[in-house]
C-alpha atoms as a PDB file:
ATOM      1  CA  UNK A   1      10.838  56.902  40.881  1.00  0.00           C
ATOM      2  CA  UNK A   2      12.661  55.875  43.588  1.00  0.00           C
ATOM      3  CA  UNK A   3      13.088  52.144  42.274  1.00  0.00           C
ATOM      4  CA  UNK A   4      14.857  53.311  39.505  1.00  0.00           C
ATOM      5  CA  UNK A   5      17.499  55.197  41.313  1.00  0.00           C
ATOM      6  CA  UNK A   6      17.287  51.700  43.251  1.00  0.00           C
ATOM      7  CA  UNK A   7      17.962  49.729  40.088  1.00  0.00           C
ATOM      8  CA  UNK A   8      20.662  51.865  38.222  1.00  0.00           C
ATOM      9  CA  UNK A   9      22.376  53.047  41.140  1.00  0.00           C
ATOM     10  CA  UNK A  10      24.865  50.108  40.887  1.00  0.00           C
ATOM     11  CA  UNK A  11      26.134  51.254  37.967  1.00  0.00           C
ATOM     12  CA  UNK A  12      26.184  55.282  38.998  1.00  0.00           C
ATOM     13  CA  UNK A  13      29.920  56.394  40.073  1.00  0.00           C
ATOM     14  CA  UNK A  14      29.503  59.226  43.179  1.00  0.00           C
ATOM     15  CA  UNK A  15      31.417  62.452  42.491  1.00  0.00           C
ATOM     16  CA  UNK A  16      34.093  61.012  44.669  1.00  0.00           C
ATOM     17  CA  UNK A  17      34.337  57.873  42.451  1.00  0.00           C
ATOM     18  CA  UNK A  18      34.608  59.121  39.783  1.00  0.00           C
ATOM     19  CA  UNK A  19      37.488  61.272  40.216  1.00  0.00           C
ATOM     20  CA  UNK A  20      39.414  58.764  41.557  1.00  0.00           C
ATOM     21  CA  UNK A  21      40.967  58.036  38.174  1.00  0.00           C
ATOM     22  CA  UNK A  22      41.659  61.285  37.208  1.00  0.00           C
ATOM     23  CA  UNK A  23      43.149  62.084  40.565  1.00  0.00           C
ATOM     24  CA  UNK A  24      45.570  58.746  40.609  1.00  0.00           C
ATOM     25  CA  UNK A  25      46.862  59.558  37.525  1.00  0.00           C
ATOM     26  CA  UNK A  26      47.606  63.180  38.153  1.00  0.00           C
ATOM     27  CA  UNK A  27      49.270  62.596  41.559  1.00  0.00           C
ATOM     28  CA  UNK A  28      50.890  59.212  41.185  1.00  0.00           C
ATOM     29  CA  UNK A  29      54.692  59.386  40.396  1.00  0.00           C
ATOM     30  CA  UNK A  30      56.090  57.297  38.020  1.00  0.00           C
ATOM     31  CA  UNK A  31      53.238  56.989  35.714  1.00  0.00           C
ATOM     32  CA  UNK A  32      54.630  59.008  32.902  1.00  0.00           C
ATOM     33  CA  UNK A  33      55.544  55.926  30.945  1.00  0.00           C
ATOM     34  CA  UNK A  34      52.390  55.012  30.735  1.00  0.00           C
ATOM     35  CA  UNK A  35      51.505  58.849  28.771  1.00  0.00           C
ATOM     36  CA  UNK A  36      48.833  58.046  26.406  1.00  0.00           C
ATOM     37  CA  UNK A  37      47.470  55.241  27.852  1.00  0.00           C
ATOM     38  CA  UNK A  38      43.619  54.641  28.488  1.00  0.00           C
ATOM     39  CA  UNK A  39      42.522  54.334  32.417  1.00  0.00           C
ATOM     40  CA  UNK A  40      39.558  53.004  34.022  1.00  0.00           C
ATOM     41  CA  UNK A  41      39.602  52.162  37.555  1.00  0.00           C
ATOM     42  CA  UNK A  42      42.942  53.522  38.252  1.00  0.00           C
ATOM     43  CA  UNK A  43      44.091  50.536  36.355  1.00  0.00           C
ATOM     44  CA  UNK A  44      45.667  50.674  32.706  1.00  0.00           C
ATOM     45  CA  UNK A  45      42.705  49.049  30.319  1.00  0.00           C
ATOM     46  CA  UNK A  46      43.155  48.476  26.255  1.00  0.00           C
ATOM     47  CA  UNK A  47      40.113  50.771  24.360  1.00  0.00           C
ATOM     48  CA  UNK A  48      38.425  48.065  21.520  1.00  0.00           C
ATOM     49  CA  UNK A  49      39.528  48.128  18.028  1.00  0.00           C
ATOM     50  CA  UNK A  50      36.844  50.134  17.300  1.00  0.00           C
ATOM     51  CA  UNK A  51      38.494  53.145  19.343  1.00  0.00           C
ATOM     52  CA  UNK A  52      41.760  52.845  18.057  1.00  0.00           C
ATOM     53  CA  UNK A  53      40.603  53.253  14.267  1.00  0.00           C
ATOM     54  CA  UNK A  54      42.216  55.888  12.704  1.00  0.00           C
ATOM     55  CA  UNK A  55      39.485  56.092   9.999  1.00  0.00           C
ATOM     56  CA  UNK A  56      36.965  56.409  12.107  1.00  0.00           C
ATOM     57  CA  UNK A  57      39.035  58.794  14.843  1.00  0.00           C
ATOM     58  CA  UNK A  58      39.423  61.050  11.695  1.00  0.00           C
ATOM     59  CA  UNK A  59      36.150  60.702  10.032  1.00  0.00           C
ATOM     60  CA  UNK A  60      34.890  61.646  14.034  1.00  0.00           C
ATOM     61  CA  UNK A  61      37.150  65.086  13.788  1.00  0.00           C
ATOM     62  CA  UNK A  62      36.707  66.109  10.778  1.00  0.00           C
ATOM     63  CA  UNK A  63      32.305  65.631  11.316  1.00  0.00           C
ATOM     64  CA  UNK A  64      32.986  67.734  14.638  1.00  0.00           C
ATOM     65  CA  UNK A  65      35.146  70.108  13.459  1.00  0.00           C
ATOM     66  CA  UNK A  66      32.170  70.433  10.232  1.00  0.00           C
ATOM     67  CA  UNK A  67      29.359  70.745  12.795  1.00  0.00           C
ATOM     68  CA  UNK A  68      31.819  73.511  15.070  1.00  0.00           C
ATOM     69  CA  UNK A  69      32.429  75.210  11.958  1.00  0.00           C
ATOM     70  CA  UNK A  70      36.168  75.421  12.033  1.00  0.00           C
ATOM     71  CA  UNK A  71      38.985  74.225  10.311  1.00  0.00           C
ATOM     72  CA  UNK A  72      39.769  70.540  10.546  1.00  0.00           C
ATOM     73  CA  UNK A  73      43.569  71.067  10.191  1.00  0.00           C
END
């Protein structure tokens, strides 16, 4: 078992890691221009087309909203 903590381990993000984004962002000043904007890394990255579909983004919230059982509006 221990060889696969071994092998995936490079791609695992420690507690502390992973915060760092969310911590940047929130105590950085002079990042409210960049409001709305997707971060990875601390650094501003572009989401794929995919993500940015507004078809899909809706067809998404209105199947969660269905499976929640509440309004989609």
């Amino acid at each position: 078992m221990q060889w696969i903590w071994r092998l995936f381990s490079f791609f695992i993000k420690t507690p502390q890691e992973g915060a760092q984004t969310s911590l940047y962002c929130a105590l950085t000043e002079g990042l409210e221009i960049l409001s709305g904007n997707h971060f990875s890394d601390c650094h501003v990255t572009w989401v794929s087309a995919q993500a940015r579909n507004e078809t899909i983004a809706r067809r998404l919230w209105d199947v969660s909203c269905d499976l929640l059982g509440i309004p989609t509006d």
